[in-house]
N, C-alpha and C. Protein backbone atom coordinates (compact mmCIF):
# COMPACT_ATOMS: atom_id res chain seq x y z
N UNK A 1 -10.66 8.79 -10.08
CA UNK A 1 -9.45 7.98 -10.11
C UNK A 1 -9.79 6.49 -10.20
N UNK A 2 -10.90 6.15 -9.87
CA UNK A 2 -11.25 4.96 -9.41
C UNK A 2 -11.39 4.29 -10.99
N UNK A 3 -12.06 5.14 -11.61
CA UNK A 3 -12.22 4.85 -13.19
C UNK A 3 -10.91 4.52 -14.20
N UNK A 4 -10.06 5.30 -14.06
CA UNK A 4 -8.89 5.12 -14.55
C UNK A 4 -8.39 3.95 -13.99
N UNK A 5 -8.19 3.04 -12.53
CA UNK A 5 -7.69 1.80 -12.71
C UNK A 5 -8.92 1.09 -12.48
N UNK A 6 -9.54 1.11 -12.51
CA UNK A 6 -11.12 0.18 -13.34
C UNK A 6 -10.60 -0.19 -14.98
N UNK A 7 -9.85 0.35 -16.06
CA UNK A 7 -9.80 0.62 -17.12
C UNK A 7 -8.48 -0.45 -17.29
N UNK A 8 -7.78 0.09 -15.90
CA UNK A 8 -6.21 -1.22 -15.99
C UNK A 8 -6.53 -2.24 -15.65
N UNK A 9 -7.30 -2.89 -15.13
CA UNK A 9 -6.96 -3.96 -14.05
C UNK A 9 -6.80 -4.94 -14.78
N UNK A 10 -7.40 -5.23 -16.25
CA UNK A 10 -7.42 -6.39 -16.63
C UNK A 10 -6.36 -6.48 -17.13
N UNK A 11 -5.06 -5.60 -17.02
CA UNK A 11 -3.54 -5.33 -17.70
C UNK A 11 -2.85 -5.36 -16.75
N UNK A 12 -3.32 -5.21 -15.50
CA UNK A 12 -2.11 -4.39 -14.45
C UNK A 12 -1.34 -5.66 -14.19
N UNK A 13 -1.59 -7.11 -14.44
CA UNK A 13 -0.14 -8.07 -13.68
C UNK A 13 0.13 -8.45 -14.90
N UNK A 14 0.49 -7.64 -16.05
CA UNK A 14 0.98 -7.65 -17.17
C UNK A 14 2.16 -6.99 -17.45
N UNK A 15 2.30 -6.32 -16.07
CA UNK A 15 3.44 -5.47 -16.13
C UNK A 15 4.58 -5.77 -15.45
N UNK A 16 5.91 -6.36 -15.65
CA UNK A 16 6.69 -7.59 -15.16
C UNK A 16 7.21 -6.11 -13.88
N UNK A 17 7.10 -4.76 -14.68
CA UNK A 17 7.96 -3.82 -13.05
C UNK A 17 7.19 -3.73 -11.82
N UNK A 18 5.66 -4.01 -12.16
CA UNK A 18 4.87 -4.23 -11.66
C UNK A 18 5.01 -5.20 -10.31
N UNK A 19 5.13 -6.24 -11.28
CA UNK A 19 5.14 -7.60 -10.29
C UNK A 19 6.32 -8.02 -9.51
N UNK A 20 7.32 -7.32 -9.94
CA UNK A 20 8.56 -7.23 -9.54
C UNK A 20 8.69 -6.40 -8.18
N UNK A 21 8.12 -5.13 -8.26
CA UNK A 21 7.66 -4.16 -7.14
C UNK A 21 6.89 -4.82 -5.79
N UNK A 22 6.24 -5.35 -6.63
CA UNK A 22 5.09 -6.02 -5.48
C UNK A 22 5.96 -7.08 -4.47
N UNK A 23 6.72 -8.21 -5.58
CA UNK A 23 7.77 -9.03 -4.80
C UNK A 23 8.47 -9.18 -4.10
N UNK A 24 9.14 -7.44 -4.46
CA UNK A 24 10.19 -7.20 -3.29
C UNK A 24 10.40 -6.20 -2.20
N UNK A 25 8.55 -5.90 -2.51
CA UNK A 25 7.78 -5.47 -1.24
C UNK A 25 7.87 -5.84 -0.36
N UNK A 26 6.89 -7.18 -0.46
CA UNK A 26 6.60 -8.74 0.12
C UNK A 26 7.44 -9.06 0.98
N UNK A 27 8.65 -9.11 0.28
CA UNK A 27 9.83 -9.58 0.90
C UNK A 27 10.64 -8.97 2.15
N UNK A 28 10.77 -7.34 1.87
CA UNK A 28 10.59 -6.23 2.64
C UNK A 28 9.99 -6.63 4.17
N UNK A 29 8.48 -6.67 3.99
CA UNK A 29 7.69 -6.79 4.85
C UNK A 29 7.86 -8.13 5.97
N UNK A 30 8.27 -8.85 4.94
CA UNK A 30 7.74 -10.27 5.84
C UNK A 30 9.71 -10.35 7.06
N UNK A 31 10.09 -9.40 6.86
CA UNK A 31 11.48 -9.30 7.31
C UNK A 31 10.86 -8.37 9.08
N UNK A 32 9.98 -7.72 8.81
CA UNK A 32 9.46 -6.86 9.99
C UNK A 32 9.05 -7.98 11.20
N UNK A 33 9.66 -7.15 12.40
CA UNK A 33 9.46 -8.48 13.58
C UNK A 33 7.34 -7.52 14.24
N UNK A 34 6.90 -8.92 13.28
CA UNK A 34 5.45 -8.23 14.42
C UNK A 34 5.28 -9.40 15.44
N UNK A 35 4.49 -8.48 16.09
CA UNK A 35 4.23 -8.93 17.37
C UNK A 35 2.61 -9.92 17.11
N UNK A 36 1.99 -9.89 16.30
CA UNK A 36 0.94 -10.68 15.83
C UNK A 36 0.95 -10.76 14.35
N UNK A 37 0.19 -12.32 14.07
CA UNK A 37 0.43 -11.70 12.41
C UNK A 37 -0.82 -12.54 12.27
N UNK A 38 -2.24 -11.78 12.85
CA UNK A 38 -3.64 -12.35 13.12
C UNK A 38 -4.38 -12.23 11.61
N UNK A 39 -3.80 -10.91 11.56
CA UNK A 39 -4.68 -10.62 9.87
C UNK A 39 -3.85 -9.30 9.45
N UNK A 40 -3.94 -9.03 8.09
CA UNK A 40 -3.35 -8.10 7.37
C UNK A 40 -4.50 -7.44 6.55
N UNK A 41 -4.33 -6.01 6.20
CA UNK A 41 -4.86 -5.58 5.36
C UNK A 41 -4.07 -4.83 4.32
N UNK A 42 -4.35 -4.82 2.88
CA UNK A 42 -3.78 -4.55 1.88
C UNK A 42 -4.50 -3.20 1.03
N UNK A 43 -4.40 -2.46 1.81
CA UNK A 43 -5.33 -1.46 1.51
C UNK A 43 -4.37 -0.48 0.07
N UNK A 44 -5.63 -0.20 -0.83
CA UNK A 44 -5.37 -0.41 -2.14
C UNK A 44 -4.65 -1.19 -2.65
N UNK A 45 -5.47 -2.52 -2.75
CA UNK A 45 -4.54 -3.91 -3.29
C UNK A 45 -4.17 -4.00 -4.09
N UNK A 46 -5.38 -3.22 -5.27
CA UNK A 46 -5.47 -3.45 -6.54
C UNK A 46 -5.67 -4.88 -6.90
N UNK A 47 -5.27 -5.76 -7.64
CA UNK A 47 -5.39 -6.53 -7.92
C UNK A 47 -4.59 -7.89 -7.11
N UNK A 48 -4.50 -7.50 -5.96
CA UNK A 48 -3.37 -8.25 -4.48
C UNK A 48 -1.97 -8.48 -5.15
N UNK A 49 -1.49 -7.51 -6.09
CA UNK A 49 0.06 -8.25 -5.96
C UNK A 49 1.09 -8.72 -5.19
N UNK A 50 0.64 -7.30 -4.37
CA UNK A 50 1.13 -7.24 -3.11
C UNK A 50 0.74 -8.25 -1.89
N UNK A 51 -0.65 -8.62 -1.53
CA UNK A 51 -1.06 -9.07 -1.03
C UNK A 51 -1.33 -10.55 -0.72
N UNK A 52 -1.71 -10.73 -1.83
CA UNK A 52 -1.80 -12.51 -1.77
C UNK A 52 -0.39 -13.06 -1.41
N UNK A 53 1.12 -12.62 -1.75
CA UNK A 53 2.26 -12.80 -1.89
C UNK A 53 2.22 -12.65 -0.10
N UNK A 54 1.39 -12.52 0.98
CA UNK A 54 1.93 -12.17 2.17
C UNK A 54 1.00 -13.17 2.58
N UNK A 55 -0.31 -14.35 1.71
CA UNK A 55 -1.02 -14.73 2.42
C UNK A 55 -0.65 -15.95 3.45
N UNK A 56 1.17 -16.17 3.54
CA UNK A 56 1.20 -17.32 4.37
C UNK A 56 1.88 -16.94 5.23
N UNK A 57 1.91 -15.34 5.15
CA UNK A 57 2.73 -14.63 6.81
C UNK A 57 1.80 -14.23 8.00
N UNK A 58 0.06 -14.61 7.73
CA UNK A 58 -0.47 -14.04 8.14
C UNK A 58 -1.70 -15.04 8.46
N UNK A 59 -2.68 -14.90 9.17
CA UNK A 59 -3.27 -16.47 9.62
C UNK A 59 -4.52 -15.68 8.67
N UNK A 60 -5.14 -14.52 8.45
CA UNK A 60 -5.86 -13.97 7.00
C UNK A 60 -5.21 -12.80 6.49
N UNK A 61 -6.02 -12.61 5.06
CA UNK A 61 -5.34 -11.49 4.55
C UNK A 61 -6.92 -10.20 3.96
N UNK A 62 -6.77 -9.31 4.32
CA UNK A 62 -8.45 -8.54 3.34
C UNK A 62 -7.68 -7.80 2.85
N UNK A 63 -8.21 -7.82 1.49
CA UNK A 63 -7.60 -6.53 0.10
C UNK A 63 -8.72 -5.83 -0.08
N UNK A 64 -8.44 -4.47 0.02
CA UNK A 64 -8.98 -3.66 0.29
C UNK A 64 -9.00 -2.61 -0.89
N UNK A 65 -10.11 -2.21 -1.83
CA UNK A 65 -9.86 -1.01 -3.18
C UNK A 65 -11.04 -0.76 -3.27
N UNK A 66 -10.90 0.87 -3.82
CA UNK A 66 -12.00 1.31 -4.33
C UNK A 66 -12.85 0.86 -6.06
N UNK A 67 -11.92 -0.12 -6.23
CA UNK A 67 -11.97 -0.37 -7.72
C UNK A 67 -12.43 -1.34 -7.62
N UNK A 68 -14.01 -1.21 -8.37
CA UNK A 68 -14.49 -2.80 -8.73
C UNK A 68 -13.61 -3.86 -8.86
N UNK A 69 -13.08 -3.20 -10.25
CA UNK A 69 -12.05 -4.03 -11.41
C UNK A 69 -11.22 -4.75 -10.80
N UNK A 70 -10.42 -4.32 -10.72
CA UNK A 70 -9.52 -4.44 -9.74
C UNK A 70 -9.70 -5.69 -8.84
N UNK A 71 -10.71 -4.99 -8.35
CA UNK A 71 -11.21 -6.46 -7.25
C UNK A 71 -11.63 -7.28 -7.60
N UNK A 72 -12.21 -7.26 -8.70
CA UNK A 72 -12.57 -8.61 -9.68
C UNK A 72 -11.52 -9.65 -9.91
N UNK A 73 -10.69 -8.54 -10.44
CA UNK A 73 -9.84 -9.29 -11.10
C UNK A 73 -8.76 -10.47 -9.94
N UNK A 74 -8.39 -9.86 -8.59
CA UNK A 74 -8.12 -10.16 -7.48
C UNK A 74 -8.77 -11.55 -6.94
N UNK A 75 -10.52 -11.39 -7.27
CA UNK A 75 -11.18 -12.30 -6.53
C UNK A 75 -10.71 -14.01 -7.67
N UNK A 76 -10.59 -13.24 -8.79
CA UNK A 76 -10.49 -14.31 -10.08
C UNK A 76 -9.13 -14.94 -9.28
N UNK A 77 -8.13 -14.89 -9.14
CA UNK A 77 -7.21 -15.58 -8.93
C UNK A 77 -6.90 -16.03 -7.56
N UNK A 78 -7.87 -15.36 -6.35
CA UNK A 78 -8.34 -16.00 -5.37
C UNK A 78 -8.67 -17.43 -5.81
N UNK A 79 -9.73 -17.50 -6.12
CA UNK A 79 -10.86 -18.32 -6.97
C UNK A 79 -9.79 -19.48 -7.26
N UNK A 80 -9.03 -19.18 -8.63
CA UNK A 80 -8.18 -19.89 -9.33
C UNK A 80 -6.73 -20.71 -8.74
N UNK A 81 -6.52 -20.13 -7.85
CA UNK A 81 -5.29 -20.60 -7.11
C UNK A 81 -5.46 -21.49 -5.27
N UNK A 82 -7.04 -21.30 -5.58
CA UNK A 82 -8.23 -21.81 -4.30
C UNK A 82 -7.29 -21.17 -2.91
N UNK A 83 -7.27 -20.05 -3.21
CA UNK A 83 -7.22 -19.93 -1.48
C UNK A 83 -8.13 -19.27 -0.41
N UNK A 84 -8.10 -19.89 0.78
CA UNK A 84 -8.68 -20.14 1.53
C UNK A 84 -9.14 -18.58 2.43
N UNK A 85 -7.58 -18.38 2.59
CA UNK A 85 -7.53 -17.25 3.61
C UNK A 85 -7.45 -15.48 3.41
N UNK A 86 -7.67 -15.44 2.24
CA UNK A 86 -8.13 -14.23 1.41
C UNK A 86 -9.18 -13.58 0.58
N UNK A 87 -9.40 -12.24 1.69
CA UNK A 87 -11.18 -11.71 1.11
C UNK A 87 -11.21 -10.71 0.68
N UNK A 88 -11.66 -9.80 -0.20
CA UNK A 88 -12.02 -8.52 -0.04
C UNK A 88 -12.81 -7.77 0.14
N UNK A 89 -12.52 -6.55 0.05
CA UNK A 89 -13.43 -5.50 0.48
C UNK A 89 -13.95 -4.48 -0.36
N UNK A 90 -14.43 -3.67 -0.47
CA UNK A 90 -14.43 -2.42 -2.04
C UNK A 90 -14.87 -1.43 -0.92
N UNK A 91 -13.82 -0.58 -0.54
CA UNK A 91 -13.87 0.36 -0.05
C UNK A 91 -13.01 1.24 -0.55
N UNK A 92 -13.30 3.15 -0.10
CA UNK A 92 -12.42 3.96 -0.27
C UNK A 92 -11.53 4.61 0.76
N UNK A 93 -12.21 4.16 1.99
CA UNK A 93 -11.12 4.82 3.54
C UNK A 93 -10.91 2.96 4.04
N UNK A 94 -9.94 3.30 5.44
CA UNK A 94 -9.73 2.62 6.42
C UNK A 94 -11.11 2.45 7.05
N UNK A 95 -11.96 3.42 6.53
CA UNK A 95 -13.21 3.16 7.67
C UNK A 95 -14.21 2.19 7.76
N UNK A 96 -14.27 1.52 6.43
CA UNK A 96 -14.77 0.81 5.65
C UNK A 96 -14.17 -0.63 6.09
N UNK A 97 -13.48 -0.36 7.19
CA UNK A 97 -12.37 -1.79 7.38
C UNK A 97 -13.51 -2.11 8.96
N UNK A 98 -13.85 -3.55 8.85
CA UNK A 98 -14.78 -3.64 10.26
C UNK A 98 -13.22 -4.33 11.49
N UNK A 99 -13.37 -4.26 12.63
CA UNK A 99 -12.52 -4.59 12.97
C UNK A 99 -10.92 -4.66 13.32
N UNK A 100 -10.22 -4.79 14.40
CA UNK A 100 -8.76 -4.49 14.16
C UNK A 100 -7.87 -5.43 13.75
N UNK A 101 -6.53 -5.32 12.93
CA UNK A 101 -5.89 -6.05 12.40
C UNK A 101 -4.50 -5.98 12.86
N UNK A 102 -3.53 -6.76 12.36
CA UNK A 102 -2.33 -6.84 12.85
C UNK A 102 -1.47 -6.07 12.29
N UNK A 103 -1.56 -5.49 10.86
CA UNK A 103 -0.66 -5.08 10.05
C UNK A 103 -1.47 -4.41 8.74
N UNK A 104 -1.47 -3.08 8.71
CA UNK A 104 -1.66 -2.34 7.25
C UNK A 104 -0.63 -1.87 6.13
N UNK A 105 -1.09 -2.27 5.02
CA UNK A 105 0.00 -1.99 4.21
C UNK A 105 -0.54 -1.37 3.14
N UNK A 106 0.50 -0.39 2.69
CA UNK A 106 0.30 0.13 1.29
C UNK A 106 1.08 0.71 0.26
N UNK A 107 1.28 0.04 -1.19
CA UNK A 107 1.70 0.03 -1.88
C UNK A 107 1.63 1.22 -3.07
N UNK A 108 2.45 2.40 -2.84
CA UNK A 108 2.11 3.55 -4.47
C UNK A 108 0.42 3.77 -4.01
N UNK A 109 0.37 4.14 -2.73
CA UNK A 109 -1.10 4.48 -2.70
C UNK A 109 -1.40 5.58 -2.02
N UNK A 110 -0.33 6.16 -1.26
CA UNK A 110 -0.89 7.15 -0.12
C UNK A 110 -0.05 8.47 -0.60
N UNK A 111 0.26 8.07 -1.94
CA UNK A 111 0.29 9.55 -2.67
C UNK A 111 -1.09 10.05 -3.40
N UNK A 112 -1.75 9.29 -3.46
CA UNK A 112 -3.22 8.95 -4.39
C UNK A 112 -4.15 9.80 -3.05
N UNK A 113 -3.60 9.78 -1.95
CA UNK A 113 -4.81 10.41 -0.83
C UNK A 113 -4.80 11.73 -0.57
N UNK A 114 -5.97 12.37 -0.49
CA UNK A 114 -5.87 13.68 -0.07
C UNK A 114 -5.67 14.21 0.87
N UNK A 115 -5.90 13.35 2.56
CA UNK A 115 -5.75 13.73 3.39
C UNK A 115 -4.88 12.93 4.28
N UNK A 116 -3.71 13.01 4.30
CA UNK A 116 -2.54 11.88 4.60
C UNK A 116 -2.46 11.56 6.20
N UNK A 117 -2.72 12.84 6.83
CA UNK A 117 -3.50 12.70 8.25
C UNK A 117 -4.80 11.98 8.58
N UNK A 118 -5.59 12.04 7.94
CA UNK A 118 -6.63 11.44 8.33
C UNK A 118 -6.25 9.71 8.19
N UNK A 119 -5.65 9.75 7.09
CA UNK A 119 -5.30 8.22 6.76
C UNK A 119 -4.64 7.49 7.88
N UNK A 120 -3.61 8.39 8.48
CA UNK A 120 -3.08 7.80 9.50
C UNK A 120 -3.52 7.80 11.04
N UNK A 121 -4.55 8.60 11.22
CA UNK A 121 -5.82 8.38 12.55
C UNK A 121 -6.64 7.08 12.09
N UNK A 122 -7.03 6.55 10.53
CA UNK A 122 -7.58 5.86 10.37
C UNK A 122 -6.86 4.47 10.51
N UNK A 123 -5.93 4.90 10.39
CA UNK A 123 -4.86 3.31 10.49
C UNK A 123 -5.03 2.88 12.09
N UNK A 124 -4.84 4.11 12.96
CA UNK A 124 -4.29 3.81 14.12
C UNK A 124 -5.84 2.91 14.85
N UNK A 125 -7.06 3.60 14.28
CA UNK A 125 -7.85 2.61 15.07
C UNK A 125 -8.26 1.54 14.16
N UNK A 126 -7.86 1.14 13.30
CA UNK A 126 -8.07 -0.25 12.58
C UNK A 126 -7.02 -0.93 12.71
N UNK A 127 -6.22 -0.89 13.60
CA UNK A 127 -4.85 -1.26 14.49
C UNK A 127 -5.14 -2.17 15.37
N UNK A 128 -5.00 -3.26 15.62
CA UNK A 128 -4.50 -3.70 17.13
C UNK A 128 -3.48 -3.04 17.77
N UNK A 129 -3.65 -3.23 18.97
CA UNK A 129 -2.39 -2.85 19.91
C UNK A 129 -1.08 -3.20 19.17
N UNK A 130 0.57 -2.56 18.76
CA UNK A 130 1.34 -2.83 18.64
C UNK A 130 1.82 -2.97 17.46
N UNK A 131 0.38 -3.09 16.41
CA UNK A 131 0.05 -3.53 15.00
C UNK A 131 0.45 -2.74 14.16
N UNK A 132 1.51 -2.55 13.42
CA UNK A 132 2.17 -2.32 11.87
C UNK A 132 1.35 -1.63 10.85
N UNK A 133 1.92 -0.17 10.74
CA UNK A 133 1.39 0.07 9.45
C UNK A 133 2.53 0.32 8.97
N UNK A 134 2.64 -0.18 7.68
CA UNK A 134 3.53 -0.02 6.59
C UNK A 134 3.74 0.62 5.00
N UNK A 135 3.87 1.55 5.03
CA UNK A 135 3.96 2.48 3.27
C UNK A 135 5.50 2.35 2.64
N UNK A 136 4.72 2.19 1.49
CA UNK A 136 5.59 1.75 0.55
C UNK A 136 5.25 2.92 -0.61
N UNK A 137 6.01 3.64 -1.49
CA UNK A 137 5.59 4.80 -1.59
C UNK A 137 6.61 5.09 -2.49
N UNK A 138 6.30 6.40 -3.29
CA UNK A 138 7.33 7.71 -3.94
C UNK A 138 8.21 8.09 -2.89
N UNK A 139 9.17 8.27 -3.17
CA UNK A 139 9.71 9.91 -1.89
C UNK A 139 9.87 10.85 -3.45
N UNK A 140 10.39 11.62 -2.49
CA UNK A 140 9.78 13.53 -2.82
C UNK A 140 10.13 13.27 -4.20
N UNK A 141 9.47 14.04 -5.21
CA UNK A 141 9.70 14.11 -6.64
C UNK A 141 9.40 15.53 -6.97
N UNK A 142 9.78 15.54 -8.01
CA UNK A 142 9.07 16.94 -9.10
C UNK A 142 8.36 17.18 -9.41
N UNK A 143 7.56 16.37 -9.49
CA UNK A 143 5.71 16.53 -10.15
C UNK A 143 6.35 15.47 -11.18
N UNK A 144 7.01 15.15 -11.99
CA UNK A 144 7.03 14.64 -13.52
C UNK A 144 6.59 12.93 -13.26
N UNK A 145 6.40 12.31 -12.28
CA UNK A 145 6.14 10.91 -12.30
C UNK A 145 4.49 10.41 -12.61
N UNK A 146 3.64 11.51 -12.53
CA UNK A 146 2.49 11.52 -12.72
C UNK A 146 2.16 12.25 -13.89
N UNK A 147 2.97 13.28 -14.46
CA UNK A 147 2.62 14.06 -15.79
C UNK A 147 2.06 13.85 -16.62
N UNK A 148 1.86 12.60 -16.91
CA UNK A 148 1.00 11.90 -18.14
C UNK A 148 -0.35 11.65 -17.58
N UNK A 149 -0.63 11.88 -16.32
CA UNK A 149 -2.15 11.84 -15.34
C UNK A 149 -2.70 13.26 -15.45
N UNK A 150 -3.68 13.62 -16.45
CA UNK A 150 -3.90 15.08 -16.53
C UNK A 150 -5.07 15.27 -14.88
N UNK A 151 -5.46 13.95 -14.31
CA UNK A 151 -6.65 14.07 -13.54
C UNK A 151 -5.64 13.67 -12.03
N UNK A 152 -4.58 13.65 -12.38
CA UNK A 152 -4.02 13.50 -10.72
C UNK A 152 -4.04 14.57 -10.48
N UNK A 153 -4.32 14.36 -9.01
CA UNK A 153 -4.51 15.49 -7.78
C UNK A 153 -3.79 15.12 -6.56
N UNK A 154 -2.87 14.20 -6.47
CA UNK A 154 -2.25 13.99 -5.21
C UNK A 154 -0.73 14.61 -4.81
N UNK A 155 -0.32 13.64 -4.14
CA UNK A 155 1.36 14.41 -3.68
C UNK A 155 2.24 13.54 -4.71
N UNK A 156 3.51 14.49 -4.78
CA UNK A 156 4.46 14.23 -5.71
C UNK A 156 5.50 13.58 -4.64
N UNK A 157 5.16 12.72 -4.29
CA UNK A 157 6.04 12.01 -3.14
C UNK A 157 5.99 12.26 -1.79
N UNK A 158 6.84 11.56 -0.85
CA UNK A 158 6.72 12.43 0.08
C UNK A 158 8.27 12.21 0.97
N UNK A 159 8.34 13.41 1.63
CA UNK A 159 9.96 13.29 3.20
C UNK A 159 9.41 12.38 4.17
N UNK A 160 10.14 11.18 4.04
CA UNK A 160 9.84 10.44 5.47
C UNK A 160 9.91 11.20 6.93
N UNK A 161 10.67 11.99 6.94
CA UNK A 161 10.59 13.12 8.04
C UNK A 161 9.27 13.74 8.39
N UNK A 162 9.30 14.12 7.11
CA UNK A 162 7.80 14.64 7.85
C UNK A 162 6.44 13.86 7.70
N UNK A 163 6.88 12.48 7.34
CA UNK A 163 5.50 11.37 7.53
C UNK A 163 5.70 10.97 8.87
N UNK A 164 6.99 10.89 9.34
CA UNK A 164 7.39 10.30 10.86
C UNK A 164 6.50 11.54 11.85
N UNK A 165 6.54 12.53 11.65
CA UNK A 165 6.28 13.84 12.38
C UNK A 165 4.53 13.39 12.40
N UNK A 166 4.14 12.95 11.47
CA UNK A 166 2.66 12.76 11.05
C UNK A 166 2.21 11.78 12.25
N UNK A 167 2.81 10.96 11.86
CA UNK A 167 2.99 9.42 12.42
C UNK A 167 2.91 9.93 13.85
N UNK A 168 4.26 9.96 14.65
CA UNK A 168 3.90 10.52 16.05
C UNK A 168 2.71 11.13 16.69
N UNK A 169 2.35 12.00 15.94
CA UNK A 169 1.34 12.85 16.18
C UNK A 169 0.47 11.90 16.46
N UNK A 170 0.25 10.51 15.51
CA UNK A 170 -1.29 10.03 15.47
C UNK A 170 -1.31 8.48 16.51
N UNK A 171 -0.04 8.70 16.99
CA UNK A 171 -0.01 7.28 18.38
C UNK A 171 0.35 6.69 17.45
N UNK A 172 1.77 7.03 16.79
CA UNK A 172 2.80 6.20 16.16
C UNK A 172 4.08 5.89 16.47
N UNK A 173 4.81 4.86 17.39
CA UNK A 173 6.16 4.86 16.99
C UNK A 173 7.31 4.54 15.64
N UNK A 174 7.72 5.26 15.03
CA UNK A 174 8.31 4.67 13.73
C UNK A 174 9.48 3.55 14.23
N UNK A 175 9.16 2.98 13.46
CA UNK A 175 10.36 1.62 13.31
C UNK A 175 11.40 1.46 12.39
N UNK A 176 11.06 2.11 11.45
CA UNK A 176 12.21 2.39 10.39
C UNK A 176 11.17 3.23 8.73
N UNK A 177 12.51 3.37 8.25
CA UNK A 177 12.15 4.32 7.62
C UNK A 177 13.17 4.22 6.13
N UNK A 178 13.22 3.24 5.31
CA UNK A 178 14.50 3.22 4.08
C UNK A 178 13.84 3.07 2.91
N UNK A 179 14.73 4.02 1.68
CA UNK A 179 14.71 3.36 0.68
C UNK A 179 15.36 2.06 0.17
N UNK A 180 14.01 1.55 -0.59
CA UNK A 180 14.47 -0.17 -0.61
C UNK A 180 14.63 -0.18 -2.82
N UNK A 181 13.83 0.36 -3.68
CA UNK A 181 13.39 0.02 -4.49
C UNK A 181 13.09 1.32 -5.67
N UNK A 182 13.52 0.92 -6.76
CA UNK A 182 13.03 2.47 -8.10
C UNK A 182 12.31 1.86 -8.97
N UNK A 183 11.36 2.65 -9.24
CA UNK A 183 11.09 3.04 -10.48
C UNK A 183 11.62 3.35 -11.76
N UNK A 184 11.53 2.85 -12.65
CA UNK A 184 12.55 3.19 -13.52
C UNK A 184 11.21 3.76 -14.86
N UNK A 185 11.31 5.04 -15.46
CA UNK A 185 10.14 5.31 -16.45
C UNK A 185 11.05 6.49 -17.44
N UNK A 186 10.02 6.12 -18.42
CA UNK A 186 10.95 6.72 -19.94
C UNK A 186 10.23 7.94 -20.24
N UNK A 187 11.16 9.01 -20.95
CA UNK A 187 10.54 10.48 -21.06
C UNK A 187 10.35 10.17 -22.45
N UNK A 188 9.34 11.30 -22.74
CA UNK A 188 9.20 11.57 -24.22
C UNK A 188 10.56 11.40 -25.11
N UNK A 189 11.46 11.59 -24.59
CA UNK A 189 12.22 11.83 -25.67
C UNK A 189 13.38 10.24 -25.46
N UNK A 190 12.53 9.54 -24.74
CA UNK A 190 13.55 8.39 -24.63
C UNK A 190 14.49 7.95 -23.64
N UNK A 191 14.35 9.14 -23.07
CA UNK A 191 15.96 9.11 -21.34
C UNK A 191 14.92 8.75 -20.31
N UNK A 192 15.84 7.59 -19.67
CA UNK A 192 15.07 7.13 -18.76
C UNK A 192 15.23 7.77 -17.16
N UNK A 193 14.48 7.96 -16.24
CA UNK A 193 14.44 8.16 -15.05
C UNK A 193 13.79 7.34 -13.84
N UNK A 194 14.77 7.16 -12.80
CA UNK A 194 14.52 7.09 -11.90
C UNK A 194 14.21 7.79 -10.50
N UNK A 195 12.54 6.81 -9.82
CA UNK A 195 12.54 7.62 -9.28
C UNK A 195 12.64 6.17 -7.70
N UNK A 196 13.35 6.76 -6.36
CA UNK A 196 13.01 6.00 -5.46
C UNK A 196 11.88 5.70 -4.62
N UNK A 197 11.72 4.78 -4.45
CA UNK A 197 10.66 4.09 -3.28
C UNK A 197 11.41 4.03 -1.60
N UNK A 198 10.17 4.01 -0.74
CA UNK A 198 10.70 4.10 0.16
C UNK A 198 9.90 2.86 1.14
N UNK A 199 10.07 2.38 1.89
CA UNK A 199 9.51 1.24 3.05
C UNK A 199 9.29 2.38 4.52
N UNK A 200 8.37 2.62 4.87
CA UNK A 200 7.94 3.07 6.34
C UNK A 200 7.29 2.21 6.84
N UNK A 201 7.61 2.16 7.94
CA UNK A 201 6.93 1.40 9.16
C UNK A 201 6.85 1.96 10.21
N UNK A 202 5.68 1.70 10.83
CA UNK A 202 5.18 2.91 12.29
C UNK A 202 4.39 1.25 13.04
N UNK A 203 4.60 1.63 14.11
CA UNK A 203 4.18 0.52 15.68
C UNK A 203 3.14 1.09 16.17
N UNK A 204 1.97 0.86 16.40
CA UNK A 204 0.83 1.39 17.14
C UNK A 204 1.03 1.59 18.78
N UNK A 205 1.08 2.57 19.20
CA UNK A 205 1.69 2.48 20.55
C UNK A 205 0.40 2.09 21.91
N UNK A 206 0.13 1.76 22.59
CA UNK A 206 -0.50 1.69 23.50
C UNK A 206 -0.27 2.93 24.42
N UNK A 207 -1.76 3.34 24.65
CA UNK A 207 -1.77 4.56 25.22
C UNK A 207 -1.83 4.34 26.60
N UNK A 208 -1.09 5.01 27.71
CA UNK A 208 -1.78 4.54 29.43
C UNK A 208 -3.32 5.16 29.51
């Protein structure tokens, strides 16, 4: 998978639904009451659309991908726009993250994972106390949003219900749970479909 957006990156903020997505992510997010906002991680940044757009809610920001490219391309406009308070990382888990943070986020990424549990044990200890993880995501689909991916292997969305159920399980309180945002993509034959996005947020709970 990693290869396939290795192949985009030098296209991917070429795409205005793209950047549009990312924006009113951003916006989404920075509305959440945290209780610290020490550092963020942007795990699968891709190219930080998402990310850099949060770098003045947050005292740092690490973007986090398995994709060179990607991160190249990320570090280039680091570079170019000189900021200070944004680094990355080239990793493929949370594990790869040194340290705890205030807030994880992720964008159209945690359908891409195979093990959606593990992801969220991995969140909880790259957590500070109290600290925000946030998915931004498909909900449930048909399979057809990926159809043109003969090499996807992930989920076709997912029930916030049963990510909340996940969540609990892993020393999560949920905080909310809405669709904010669509997709809008064209079939072979021209008819367009939408599909929704959803905003989750889970609170790291402190254990006695």
């Amino acid at each position: 998978m990693s290869s396939h957006f290795d192949a985009a990156a030098s296209k991917w903020d070429h795409d205005p639904a793209k950047v549009e997505r990312a924006r009113v992510t951003a916006e989404r997010i920075r509305e959440l009451p945290f209780v610290n906002r020490n550092s963020l991680v942007d795990f699968g940044s891709g190219t930080g659309l998402l990310g850099l757009q949060l770098k003045d809610s947050f005292a740092s920001v690490l973007l986090v991908d398995s994709s060179p490219e990607m991160l190249r391309v990320a570090r280039e406009k680091i570079t170019e726009q000189g900021i200070t308070n944004v680094e990355t990382c080239h990793g493929d888990s949370l594990t790869d993250v040194v340290s705890r943070h205030s807030a994880i986020t992720t964008l159209m990424v945690l359908h891409h994972m195979a093990d959606v549990k593990a992801f969220f044990t991995e969140a909880y200890q790259a957590l500070e106390p109290e600290g925000f993880l946030i998915i931004a995501d498909l909900a449930k689909e048909d399979g057809s949003f990926h159809k043109h991916m003969s090499s996807f292997s992930g989920h076709n969305g997912f029930d916030t219900e049963e990510l909340s159920e996940i969540a609990a399980e892993s020393g999560f309180r949920v905080h909310s749970a809405e669709r904010y945002h669509e997709i809008v993509k064209k079939g072979a034959n021209g008819e367009k479909r939408a599909y929704p996005l959803f905003l989750f947020a889970a609170i790291k709970q402190v254990l006695p």
